[in-house]
PDB file of N, CA and C in Angstrom:
ATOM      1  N   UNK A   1    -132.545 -43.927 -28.223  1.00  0.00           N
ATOM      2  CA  UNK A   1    -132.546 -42.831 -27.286  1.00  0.00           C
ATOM      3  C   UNK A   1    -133.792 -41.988 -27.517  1.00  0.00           C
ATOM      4  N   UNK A   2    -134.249 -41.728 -26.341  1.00  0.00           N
ATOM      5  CA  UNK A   2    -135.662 -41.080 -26.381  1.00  0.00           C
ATOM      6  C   UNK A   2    -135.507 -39.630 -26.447  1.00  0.00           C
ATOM      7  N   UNK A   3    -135.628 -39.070 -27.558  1.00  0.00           N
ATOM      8  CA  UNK A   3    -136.248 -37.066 -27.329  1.00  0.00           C
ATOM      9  C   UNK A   3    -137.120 -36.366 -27.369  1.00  0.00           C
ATOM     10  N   UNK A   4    -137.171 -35.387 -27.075  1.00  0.00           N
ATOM     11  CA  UNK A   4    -138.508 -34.349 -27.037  1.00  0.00           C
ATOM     12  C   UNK A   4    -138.043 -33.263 -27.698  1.00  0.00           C
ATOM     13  N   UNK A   5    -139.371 -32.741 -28.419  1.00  0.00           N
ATOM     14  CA  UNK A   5    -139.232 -32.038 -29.088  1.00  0.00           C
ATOM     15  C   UNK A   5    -138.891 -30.991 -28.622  1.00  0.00           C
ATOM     16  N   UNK A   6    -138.650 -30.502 -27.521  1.00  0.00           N
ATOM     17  CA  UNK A   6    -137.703 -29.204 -27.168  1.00  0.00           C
ATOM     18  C   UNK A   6    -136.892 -29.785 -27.072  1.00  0.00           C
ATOM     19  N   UNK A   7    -136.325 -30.721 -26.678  1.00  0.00           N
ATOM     20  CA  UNK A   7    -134.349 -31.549 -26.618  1.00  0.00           C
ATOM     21  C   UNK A   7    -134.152 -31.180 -28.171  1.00  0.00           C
ATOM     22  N   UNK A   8    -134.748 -31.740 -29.174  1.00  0.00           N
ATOM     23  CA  UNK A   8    -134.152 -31.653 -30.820  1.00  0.00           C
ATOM     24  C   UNK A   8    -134.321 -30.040 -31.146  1.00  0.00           C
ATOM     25  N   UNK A   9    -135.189 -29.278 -30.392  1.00  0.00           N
ATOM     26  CA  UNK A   9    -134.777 -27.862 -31.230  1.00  0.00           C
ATOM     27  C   UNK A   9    -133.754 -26.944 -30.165  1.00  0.00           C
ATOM     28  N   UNK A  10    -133.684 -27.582 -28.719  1.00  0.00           N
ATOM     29  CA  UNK A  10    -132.489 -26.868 -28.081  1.00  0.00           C
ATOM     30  C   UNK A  10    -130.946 -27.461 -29.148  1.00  0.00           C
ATOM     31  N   UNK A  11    -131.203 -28.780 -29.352  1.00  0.00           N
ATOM     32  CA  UNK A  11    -129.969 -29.328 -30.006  1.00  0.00           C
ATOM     33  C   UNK A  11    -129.636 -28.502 -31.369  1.00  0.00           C
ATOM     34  N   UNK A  12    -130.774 -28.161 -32.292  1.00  0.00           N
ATOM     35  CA  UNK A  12    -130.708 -27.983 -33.604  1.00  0.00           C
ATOM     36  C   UNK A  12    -130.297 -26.399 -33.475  1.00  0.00           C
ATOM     37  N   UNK A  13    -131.005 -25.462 -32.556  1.00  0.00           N
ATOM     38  CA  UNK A  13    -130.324 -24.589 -31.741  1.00  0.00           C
ATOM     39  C   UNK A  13    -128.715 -24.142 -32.031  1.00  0.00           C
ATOM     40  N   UNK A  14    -128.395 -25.004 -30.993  1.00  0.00           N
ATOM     41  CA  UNK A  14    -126.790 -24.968 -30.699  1.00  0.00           C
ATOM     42  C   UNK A  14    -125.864 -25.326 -31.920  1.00  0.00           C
ATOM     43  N   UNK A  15    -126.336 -26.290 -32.466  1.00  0.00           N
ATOM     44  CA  UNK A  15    -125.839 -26.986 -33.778  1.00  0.00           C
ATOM     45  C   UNK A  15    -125.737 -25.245 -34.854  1.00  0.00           C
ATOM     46  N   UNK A  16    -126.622 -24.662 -35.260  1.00  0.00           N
ATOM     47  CA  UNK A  16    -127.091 -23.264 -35.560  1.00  0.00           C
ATOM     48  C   UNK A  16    -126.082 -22.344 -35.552  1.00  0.00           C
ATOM     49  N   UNK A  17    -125.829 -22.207 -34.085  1.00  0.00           N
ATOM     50  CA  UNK A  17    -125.165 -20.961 -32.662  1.00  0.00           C
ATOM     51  C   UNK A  17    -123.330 -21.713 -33.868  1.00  0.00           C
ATOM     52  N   UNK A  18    -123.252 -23.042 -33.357  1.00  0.00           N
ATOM     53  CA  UNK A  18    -121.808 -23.263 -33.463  1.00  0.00           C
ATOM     54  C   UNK A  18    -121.318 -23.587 -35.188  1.00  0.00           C
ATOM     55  N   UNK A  19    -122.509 -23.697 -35.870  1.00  0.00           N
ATOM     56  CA  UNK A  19    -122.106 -23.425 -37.446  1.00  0.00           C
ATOM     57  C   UNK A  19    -121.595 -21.635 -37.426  1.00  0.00           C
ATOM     58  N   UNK A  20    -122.645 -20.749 -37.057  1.00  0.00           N
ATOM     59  CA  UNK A  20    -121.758 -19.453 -37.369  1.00  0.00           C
ATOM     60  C   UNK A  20    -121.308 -19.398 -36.717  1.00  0.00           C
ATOM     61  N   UNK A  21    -120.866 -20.004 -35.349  1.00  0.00           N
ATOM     62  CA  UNK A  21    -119.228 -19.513 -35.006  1.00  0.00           C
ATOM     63  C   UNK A  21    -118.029 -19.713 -35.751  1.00  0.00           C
ATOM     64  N   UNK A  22    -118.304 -21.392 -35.844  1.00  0.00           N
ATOM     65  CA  UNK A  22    -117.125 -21.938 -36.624  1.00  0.00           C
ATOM     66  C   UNK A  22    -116.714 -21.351 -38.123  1.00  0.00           C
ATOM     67  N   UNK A  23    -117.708 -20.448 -38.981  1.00  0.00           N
ATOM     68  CA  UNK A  23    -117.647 -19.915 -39.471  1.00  0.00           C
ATOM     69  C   UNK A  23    -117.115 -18.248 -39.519  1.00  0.00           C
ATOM     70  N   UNK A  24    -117.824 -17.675 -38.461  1.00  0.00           N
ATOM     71  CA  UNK A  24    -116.998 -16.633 -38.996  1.00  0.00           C
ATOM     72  C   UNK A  24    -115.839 -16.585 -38.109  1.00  0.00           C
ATOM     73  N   UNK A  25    -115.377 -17.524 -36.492  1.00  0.00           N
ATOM     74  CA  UNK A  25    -113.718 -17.866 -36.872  1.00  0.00           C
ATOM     75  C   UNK A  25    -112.848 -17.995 -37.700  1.00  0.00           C
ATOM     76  N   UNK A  26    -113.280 -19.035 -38.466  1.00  0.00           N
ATOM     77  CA  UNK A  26    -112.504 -19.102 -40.017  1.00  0.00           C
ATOM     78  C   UNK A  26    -111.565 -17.932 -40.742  1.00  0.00           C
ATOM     79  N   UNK A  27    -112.909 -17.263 -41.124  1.00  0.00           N
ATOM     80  CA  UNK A  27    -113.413 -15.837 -41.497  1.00  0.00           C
ATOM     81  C   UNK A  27    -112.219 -14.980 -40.774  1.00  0.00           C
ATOM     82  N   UNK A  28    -112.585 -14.857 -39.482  1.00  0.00           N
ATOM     83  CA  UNK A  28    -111.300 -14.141 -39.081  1.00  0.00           C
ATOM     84  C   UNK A  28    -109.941 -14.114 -38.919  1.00  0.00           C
ATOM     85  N   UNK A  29    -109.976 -16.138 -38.919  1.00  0.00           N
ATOM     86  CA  UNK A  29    -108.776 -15.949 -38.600  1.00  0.00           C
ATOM     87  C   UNK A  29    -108.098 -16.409 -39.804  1.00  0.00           C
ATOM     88  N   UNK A  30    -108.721 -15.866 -41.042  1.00  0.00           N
ATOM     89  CA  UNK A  30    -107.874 -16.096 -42.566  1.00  0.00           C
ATOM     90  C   UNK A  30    -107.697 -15.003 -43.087  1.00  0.00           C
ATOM     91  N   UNK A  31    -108.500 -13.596 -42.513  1.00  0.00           N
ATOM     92  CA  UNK A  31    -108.102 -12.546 -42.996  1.00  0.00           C
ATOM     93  C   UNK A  31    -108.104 -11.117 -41.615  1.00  0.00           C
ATOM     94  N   UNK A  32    -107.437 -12.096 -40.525  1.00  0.00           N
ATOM     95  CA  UNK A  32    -107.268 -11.315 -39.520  1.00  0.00           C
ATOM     96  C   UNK A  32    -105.595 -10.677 -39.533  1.00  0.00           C
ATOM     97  N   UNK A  33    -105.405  -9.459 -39.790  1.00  0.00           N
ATOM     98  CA  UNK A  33    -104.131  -8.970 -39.453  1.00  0.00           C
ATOM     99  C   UNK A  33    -103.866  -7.907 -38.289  1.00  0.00           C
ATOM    100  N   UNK A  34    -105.104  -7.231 -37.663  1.00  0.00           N
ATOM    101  CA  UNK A  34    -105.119  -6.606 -36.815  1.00  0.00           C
ATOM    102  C   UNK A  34    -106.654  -6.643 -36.189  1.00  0.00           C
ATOM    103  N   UNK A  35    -106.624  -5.929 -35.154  1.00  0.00           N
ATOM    104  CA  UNK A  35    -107.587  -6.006 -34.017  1.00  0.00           C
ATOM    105  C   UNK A  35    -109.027  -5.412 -34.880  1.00  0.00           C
ATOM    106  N   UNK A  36    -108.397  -4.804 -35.730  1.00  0.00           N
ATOM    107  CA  UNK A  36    -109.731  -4.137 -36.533  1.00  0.00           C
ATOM    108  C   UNK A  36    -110.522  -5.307 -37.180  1.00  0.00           C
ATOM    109  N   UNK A  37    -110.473  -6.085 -37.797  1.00  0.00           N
ATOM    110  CA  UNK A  37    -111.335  -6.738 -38.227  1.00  0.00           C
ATOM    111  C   UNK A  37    -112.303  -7.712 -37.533  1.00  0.00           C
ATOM    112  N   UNK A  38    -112.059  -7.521 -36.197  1.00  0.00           N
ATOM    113  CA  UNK A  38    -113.165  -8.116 -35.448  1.00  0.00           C
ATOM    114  C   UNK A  38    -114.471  -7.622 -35.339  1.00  0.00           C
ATOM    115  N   UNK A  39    -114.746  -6.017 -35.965  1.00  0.00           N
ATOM    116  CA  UNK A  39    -115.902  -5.528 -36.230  1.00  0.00           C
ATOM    117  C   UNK A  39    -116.540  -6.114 -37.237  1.00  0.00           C
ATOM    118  N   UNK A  40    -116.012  -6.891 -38.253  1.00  0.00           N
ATOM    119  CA  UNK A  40    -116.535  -7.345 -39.075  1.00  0.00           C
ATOM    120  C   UNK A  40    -117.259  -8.792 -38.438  1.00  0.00           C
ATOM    121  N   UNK A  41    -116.793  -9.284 -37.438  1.00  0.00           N
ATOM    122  CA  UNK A  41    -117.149 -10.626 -36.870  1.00  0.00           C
ATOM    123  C   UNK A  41    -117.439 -10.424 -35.514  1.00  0.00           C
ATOM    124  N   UNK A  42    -119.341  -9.856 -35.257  1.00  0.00           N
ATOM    125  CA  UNK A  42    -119.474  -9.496 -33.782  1.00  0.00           C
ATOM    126  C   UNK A  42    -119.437 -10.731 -33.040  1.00  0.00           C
ATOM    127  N   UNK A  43    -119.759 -12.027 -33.129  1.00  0.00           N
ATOM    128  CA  UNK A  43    -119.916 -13.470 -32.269  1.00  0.00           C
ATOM    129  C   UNK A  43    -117.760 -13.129 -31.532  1.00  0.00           C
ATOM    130  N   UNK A  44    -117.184 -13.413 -32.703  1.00  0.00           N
ATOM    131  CA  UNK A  44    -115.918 -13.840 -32.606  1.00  0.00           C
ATOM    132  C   UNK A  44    -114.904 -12.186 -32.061  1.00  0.00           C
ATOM    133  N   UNK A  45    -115.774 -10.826 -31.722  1.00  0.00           N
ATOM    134  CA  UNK A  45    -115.205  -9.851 -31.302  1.00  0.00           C
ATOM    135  C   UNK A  45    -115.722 -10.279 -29.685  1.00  0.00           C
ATOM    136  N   UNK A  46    -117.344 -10.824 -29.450  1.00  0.00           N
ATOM    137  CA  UNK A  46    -117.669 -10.654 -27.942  1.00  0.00           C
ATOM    138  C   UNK A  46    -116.822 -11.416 -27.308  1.00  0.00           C
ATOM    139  N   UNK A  47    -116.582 -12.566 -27.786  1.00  0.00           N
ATOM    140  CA  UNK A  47    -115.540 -13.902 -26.985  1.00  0.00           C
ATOM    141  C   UNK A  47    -114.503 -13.332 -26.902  1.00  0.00           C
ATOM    142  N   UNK A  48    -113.836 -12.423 -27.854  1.00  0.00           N
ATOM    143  CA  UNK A  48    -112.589 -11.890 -27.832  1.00  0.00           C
ATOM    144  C   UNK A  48    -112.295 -11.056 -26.425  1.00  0.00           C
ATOM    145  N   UNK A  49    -113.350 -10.293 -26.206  1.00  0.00           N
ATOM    146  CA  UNK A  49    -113.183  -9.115 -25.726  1.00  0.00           C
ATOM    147  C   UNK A  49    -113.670  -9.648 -24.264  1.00  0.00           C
ATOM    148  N   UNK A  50    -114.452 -11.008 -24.320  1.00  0.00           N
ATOM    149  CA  UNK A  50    -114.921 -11.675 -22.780  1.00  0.00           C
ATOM    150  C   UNK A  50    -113.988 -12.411 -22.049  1.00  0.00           C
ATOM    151  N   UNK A  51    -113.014 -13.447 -23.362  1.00  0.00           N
ATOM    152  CA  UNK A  51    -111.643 -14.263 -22.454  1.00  0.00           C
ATOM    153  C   UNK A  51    -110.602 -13.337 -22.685  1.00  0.00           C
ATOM    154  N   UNK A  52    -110.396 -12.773 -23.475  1.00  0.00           N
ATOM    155  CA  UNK A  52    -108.860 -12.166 -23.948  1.00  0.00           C
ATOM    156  C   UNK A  52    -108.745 -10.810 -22.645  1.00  0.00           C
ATOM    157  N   UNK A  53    -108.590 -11.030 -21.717  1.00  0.00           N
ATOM    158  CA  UNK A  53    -108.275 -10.086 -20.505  1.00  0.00           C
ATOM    159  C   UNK A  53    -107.304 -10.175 -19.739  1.00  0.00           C
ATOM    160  N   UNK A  54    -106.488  -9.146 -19.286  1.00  0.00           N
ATOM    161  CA  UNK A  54    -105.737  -9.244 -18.355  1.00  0.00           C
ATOM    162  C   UNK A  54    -105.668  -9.264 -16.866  1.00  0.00           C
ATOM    163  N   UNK A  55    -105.301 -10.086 -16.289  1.00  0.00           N
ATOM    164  CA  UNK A  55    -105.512 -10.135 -14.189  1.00  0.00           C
ATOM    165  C   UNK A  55    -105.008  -8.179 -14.391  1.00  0.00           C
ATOM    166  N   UNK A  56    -105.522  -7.405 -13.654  1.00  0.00           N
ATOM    167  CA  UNK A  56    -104.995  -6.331 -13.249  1.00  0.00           C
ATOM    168  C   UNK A  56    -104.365  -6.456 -11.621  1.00  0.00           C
ATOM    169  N   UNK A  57    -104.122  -7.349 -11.093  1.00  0.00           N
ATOM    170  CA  UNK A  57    -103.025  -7.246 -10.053  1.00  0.00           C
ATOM    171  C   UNK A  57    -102.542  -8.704 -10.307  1.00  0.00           C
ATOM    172  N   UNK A  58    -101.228  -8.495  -9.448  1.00  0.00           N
ATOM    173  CA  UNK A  58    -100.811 -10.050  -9.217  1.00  0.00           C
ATOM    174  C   UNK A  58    -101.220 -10.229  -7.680  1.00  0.00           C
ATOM    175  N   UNK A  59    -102.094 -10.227  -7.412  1.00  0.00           N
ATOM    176  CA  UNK A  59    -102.216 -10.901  -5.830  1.00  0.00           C
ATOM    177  C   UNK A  59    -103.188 -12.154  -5.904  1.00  0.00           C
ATOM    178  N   UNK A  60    -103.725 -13.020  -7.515  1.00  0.00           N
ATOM    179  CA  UNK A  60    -104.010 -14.483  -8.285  1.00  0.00           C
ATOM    180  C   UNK A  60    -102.251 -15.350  -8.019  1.00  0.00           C
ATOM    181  N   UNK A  61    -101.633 -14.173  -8.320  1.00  0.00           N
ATOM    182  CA  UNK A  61    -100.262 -15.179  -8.797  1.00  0.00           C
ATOM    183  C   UNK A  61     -99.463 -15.374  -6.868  1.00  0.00           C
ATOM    184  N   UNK A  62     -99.650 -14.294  -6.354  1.00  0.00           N
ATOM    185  CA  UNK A  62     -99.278 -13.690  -4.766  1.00  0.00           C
ATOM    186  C   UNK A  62     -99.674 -15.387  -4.037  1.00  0.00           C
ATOM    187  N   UNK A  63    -101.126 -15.598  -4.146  1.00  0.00           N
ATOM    188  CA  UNK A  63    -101.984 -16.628  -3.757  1.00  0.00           C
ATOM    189  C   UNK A  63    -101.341 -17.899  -3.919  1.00  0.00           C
ATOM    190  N   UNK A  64    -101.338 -18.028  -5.323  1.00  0.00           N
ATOM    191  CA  UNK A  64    -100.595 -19.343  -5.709  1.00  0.00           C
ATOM    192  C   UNK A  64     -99.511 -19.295  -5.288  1.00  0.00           C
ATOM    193  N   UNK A  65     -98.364 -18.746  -5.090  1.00  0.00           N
ATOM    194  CA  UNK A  65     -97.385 -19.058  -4.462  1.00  0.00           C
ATOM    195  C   UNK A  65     -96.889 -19.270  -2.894  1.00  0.00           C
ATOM    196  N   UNK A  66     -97.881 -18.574  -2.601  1.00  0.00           N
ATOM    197  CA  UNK A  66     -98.555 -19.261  -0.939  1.00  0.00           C
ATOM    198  C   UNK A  66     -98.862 -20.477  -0.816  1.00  0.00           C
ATOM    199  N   UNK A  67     -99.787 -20.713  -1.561  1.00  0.00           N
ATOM    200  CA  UNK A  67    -100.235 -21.791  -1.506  1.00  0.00           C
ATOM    201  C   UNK A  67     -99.345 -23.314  -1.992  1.00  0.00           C
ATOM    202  N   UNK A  68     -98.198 -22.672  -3.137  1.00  0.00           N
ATOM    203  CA  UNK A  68     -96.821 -23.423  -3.103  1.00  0.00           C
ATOM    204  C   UNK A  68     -96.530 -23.910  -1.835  1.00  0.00           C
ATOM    205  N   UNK A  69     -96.110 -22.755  -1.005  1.00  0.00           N
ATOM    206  CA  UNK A  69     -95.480 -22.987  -0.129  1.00  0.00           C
ATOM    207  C   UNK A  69     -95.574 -24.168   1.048  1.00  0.00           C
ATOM    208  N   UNK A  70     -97.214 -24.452   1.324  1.00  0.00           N
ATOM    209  CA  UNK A  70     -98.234 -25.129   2.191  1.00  0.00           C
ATOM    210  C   UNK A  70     -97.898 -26.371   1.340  1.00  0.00           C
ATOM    211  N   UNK A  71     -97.771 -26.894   0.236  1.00  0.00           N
ATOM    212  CA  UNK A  71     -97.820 -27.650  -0.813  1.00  0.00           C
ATOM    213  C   UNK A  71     -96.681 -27.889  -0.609  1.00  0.00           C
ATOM    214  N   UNK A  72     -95.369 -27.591  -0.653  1.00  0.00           N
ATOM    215  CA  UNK A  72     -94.162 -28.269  -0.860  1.00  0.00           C
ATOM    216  C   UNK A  72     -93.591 -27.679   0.765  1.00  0.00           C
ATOM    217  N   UNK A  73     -93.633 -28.615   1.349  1.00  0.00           N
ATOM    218  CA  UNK A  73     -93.466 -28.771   2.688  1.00  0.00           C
ATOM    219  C   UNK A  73     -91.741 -29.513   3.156  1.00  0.00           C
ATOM    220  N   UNK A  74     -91.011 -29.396   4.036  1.00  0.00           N
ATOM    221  CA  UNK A  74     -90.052 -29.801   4.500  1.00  0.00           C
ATOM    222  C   UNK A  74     -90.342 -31.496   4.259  1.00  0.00           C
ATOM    223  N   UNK A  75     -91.245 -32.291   4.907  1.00  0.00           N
ATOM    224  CA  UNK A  75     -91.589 -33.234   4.484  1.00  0.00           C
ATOM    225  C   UNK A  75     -91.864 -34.001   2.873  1.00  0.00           C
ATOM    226  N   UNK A  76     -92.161 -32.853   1.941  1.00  0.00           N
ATOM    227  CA  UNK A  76     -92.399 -33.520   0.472  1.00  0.00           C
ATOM    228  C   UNK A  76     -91.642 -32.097   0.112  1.00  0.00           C
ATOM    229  N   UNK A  77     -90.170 -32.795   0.195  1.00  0.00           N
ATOM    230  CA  UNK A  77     -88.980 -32.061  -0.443  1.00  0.00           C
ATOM    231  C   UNK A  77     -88.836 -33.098  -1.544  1.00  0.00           C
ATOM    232  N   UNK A  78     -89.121 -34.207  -1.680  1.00  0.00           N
ATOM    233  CA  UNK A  78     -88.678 -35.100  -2.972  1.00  0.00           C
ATOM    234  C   UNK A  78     -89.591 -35.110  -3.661  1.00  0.00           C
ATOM    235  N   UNK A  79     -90.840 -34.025  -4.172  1.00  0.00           N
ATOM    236  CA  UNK A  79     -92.138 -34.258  -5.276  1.00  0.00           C
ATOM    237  C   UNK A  79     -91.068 -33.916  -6.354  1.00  0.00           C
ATOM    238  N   UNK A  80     -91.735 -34.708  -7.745  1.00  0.00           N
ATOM    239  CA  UNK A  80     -91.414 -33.694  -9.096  1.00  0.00           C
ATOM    240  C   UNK A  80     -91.810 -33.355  -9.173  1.00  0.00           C
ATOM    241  N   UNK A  81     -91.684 -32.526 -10.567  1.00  0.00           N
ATOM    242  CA  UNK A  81     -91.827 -31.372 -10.509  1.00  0.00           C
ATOM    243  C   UNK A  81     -93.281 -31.583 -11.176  1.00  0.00           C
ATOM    244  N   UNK A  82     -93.400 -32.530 -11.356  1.00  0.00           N
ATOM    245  CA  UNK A  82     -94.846 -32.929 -12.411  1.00  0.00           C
ATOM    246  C   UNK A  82     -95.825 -33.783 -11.169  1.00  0.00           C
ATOM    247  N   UNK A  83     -95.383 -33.694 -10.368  1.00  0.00           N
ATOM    248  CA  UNK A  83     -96.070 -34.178  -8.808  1.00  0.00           C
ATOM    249  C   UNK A  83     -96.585 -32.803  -8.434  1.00  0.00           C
ATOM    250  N   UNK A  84     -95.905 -32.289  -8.107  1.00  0.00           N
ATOM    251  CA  UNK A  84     -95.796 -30.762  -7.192  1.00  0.00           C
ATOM    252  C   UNK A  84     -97.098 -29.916  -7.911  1.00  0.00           C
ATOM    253  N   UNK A  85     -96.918 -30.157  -9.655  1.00  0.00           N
ATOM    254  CA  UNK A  85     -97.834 -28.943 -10.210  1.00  0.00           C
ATOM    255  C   UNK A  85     -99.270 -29.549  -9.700  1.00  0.00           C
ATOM    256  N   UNK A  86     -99.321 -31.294 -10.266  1.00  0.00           N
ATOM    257  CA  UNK A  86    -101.017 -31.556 -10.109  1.00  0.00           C
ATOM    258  C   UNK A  86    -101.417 -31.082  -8.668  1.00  0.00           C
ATOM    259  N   UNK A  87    -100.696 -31.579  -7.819  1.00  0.00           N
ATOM    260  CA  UNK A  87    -100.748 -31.551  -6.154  1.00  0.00           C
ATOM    261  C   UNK A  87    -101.675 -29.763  -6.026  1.00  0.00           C
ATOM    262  N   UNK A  88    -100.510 -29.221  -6.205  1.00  0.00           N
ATOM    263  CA  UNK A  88    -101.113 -27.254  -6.351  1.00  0.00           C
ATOM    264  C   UNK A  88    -101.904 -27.171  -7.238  1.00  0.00           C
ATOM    265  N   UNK A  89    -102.495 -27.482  -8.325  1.00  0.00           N
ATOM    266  CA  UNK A  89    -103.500 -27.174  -9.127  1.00  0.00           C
ATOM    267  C   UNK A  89    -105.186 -28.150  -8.602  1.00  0.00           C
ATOM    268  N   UNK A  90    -104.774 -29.446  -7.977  1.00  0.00           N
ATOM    269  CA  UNK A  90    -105.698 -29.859  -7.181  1.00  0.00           C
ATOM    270  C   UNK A  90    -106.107 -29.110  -5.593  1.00  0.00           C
ATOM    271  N   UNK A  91    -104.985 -28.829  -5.185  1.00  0.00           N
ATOM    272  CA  UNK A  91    -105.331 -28.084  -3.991  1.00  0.00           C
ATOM    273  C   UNK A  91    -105.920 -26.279  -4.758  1.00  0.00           C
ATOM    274  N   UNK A  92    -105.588 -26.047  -5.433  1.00  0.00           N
ATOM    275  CA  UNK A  92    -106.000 -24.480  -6.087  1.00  0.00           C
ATOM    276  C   UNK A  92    -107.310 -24.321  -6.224  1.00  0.00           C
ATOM    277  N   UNK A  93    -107.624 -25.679  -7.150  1.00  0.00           N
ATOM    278  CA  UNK A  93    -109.328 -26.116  -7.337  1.00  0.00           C
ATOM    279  C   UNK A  93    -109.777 -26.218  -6.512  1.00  0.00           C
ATOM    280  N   UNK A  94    -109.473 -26.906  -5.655  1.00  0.00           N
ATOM    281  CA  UNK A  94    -110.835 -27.788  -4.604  1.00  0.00           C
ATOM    282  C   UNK A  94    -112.298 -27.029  -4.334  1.00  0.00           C
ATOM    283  N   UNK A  95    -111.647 -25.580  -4.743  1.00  0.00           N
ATOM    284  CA  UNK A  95    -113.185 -24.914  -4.102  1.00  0.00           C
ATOM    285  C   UNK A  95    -114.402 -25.003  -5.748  1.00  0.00           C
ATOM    286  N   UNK A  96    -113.760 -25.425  -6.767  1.00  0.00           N
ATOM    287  CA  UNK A  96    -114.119 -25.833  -8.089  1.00  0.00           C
ATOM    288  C   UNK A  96    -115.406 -26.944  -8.191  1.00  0.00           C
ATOM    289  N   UNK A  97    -114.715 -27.969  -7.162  1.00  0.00           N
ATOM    290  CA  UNK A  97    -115.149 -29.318  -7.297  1.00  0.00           C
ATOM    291  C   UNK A  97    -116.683 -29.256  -6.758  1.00  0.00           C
ATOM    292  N   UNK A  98    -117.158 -28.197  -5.765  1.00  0.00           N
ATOM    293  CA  UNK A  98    -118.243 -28.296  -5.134  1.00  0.00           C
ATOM    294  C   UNK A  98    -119.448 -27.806  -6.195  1.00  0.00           C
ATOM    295  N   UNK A  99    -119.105 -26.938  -7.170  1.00  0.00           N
ATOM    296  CA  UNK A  99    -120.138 -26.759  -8.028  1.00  0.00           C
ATOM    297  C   UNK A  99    -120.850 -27.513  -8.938  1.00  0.00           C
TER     298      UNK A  99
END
């Protein structure tokens, strides 16, 4: 496999980035007992504080159950229930797929 020397230092890079993550995860989560010690670990406080959020309305959840509805139709009254979810989570995506 052929590289360039910016491919091996973007790689060596990331390799870098995900040693101290995986590290001070560890770190936190061996001597994490409350929210406070994420000051001690700024990588593993920003992620915290970027996914760990709450929807402030339900009109995400309002949607999806609309969109149930269009999905389980008089006609596909016999999906399971493990039919029904991919079916709504493929129709939920679709606007996903174009990116």
């Amino acid at each position: 496999m052929y590289q360039t020397r910016s491919t091996v230092v973007y790689l060596n890079r990331w390799q870098v980035v995900w040693n101290t993550l995986d590290s001070e995860m560890n770190g936190y989560l061996s001597d994490a007992k409350n929210r406070e010690y994420l000051h001690k670990y700024p990588t593993t406080k920003r992620l915290f504080l970027k996914n760990n959020i709450t929807i402030p309305s339900s009109a995400p959840v309002e949607r999806l159950f609309s969109l149930g509805n269009l999905v389980l139709t008089p006609k596909r009254n016999k999906l399971t229930d493990a039919r029904f979810e991919k079916l709504l989570l493929m129709h939920y995506n679709k606007d996903f797929a174009d990116l």
